[in-house]
PDB file of N, CA and C in Angstrom:
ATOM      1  N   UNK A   1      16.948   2.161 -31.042  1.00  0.00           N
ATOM      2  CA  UNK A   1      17.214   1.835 -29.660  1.00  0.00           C
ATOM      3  C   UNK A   1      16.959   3.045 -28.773  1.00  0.00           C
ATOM      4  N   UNK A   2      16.913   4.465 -29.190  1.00  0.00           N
ATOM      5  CA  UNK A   2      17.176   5.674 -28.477  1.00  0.00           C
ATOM      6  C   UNK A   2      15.726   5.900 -28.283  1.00  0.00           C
ATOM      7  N   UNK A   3      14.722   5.482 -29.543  1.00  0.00           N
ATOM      8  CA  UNK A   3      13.129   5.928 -29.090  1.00  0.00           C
ATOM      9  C   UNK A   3      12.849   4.697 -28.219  1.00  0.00           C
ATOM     10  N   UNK A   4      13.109   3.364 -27.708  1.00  0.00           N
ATOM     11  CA  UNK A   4      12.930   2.657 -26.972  1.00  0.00           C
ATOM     12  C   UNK A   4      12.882   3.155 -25.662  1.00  0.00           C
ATOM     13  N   UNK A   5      14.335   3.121 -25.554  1.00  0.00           N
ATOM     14  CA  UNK A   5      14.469   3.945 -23.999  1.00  0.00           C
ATOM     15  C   UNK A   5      14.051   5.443 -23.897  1.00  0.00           C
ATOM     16  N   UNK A   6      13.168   6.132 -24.928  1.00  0.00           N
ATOM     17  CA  UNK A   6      12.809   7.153 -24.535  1.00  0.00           C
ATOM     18  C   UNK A   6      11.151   7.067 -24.050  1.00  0.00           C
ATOM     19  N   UNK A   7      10.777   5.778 -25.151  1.00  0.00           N
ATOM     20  CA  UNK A   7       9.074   5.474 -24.232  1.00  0.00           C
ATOM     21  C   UNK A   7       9.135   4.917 -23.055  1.00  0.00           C
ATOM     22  N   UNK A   8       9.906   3.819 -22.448  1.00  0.00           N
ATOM     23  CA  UNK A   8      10.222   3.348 -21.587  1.00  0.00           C
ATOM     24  C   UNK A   8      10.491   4.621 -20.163  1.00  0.00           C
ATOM     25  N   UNK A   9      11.063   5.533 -21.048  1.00  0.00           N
ATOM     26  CA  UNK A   9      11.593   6.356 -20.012  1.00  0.00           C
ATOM     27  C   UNK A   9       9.884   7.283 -19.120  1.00  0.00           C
ATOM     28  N   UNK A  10       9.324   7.166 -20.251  1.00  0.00           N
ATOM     29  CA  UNK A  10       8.034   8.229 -20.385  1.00  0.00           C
ATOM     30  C   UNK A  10       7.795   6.950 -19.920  1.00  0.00           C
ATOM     31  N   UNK A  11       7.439   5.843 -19.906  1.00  0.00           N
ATOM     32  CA  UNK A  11       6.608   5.128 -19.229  1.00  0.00           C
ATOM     33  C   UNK A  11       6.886   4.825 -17.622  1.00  0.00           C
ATOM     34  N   UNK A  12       8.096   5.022 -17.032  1.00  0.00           N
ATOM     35  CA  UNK A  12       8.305   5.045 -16.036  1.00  0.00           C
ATOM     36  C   UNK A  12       7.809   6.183 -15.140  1.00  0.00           C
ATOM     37  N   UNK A  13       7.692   7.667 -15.835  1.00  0.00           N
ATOM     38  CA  UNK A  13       7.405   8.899 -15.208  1.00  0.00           C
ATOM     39  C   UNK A  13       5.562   8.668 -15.146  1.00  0.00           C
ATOM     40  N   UNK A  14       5.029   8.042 -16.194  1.00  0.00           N
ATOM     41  CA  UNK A  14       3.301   8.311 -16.105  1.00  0.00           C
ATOM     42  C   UNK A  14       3.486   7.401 -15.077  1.00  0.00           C
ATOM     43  N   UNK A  15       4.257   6.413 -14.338  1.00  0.00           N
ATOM     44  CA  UNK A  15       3.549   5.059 -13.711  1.00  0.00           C
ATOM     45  C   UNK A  15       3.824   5.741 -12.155  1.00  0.00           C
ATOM     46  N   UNK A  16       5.255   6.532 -12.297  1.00  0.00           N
ATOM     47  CA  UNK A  16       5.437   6.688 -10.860  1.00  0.00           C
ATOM     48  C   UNK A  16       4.198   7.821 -10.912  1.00  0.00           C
ATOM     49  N   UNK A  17       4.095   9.587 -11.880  1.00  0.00           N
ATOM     50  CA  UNK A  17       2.867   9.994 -11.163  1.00  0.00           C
ATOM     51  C   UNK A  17       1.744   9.031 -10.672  1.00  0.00           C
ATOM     52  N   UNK A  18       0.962   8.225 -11.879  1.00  0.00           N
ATOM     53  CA  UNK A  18      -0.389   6.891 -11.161  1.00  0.00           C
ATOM     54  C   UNK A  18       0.000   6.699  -9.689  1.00  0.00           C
ATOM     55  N   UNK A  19       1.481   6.197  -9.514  1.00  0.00           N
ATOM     56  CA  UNK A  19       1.786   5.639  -8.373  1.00  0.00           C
ATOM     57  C   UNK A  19       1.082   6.806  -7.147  1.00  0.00           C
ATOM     58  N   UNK A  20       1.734   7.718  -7.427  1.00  0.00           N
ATOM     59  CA  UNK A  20       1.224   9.019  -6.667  1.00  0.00           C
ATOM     60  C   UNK A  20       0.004   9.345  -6.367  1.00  0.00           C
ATOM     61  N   UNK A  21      -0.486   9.609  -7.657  1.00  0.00           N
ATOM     62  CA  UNK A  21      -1.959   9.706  -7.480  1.00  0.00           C
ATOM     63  C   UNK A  21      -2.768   8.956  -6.959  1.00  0.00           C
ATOM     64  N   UNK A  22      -2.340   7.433  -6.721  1.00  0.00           N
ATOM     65  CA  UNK A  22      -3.511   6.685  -5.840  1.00  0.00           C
ATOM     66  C   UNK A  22      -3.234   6.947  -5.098  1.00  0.00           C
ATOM     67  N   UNK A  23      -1.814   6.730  -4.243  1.00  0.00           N
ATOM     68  CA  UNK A  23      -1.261   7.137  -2.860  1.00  0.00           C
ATOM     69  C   UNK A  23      -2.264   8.186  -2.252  1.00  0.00           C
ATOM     70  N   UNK A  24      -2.307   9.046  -2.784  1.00  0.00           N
ATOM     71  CA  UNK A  24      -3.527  10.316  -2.349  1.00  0.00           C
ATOM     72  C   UNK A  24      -4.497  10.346  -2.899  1.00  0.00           C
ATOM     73  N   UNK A  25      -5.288   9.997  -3.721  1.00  0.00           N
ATOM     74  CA  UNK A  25      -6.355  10.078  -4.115  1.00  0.00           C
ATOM     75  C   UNK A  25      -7.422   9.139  -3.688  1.00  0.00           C
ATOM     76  N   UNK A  26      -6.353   7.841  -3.657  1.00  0.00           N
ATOM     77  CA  UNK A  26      -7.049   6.523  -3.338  1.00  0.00           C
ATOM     78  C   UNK A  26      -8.514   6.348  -1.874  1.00  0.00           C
ATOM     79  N   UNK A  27      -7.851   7.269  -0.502  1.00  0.00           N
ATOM     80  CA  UNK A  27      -8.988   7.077   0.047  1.00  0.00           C
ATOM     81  C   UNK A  27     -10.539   7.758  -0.301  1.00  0.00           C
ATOM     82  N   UNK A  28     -10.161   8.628  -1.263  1.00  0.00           N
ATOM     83  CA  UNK A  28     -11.127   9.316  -1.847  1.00  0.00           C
ATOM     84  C   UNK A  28     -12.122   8.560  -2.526  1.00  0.00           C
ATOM     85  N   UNK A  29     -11.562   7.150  -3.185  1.00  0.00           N
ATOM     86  CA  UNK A  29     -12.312   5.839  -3.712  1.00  0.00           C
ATOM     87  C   UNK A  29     -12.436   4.745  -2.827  1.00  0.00           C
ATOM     88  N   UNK A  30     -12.456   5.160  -1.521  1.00  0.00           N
ATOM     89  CA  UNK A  30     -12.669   3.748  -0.731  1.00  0.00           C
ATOM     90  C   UNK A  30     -12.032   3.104  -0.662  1.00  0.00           C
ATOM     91  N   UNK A  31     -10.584   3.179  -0.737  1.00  0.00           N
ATOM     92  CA  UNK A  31      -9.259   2.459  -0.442  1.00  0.00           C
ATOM     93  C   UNK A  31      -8.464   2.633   0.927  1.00  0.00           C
ATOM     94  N   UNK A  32      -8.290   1.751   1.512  1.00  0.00           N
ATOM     95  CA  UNK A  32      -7.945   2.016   2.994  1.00  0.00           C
ATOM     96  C   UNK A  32      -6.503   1.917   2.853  1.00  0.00           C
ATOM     97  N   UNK A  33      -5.538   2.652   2.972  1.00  0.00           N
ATOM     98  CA  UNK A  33      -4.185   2.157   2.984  1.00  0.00           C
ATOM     99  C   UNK A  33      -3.767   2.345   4.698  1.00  0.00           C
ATOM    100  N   UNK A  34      -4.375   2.131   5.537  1.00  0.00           N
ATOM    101  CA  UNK A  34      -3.950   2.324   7.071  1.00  0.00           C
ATOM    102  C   UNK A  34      -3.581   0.652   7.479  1.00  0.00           C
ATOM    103  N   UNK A  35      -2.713   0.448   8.661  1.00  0.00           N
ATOM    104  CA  UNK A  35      -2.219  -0.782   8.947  1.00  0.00           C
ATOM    105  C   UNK A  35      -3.659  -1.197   9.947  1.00  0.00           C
ATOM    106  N   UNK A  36      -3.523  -2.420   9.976  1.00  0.00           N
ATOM    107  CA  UNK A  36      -4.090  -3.021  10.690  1.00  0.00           C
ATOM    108  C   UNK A  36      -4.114  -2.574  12.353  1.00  0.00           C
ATOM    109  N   UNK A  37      -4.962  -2.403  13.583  1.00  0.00           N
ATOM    110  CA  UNK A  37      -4.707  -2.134  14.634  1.00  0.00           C
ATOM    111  C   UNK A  37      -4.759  -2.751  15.562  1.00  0.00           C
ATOM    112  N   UNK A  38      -4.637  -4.039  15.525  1.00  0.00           N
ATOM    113  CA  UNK A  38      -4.660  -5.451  16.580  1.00  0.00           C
ATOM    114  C   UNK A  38      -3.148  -5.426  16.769  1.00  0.00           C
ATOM    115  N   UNK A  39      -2.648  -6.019  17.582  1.00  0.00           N
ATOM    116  CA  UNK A  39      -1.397  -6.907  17.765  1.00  0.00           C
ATOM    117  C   UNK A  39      -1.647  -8.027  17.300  1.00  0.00           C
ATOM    118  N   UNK A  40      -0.312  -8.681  16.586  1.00  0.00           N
ATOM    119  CA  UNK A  40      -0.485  -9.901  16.403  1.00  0.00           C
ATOM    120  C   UNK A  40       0.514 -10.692  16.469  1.00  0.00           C
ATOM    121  N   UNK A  41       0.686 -11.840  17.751  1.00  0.00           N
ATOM    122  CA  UNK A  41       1.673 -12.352  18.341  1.00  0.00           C
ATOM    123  C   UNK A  41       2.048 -14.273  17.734  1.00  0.00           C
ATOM    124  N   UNK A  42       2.947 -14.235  17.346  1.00  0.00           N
ATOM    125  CA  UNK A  42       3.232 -15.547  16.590  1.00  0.00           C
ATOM    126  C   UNK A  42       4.379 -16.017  17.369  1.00  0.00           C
ATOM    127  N   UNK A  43       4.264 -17.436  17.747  1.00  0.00           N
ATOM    128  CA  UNK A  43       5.324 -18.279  18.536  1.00  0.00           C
ATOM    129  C   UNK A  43       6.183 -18.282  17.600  1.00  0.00           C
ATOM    130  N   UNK A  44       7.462 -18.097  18.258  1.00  0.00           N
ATOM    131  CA  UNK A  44       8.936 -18.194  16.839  1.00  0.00           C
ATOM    132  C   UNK A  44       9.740 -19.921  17.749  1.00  0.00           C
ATOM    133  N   UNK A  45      10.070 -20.625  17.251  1.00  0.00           N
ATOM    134  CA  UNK A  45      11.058 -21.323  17.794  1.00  0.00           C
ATOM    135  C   UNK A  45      12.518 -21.575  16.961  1.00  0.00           C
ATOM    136  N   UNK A  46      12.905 -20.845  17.773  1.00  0.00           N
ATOM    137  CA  UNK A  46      14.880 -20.960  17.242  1.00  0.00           C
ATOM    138  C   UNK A  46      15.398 -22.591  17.417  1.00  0.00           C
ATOM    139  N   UNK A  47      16.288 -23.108  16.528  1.00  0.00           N
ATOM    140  CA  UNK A  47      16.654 -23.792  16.371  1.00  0.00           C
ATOM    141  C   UNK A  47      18.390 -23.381  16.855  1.00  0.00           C
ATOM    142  N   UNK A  48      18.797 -23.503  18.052  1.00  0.00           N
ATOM    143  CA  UNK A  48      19.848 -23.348  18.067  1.00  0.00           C
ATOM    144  C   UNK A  48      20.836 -24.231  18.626  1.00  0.00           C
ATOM    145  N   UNK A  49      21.797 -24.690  17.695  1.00  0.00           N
ATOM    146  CA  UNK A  49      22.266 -26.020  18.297  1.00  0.00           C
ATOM    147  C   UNK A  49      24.018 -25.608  18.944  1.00  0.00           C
TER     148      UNK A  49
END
């Protein structure tokens, strides 16, 4: 049970660095992580009784 949660554990640390590394590396491969720059306006209707 102790080497379980110790790969698990190691598997959480390689995924968050990956995580990292695309975060910054990613526009370097043509990945856009910027928001969209339009507004975009949607009718809401409340239901309030």
């Amino acid at each position: 049970m102790g080497r379980l949660i110790k790969y698990l554990f190691y598997l959480i640390i390689l995924a968050a660095i990956g995580l990292v590394g695309y975060a910054y590396l990613g526009p370097w491969f043509g990945e856009d992580f910027s928001p969209p720059l339009a507004e975009i306006r949607q009718p809401v209707t409340l239901h309030a009784d």
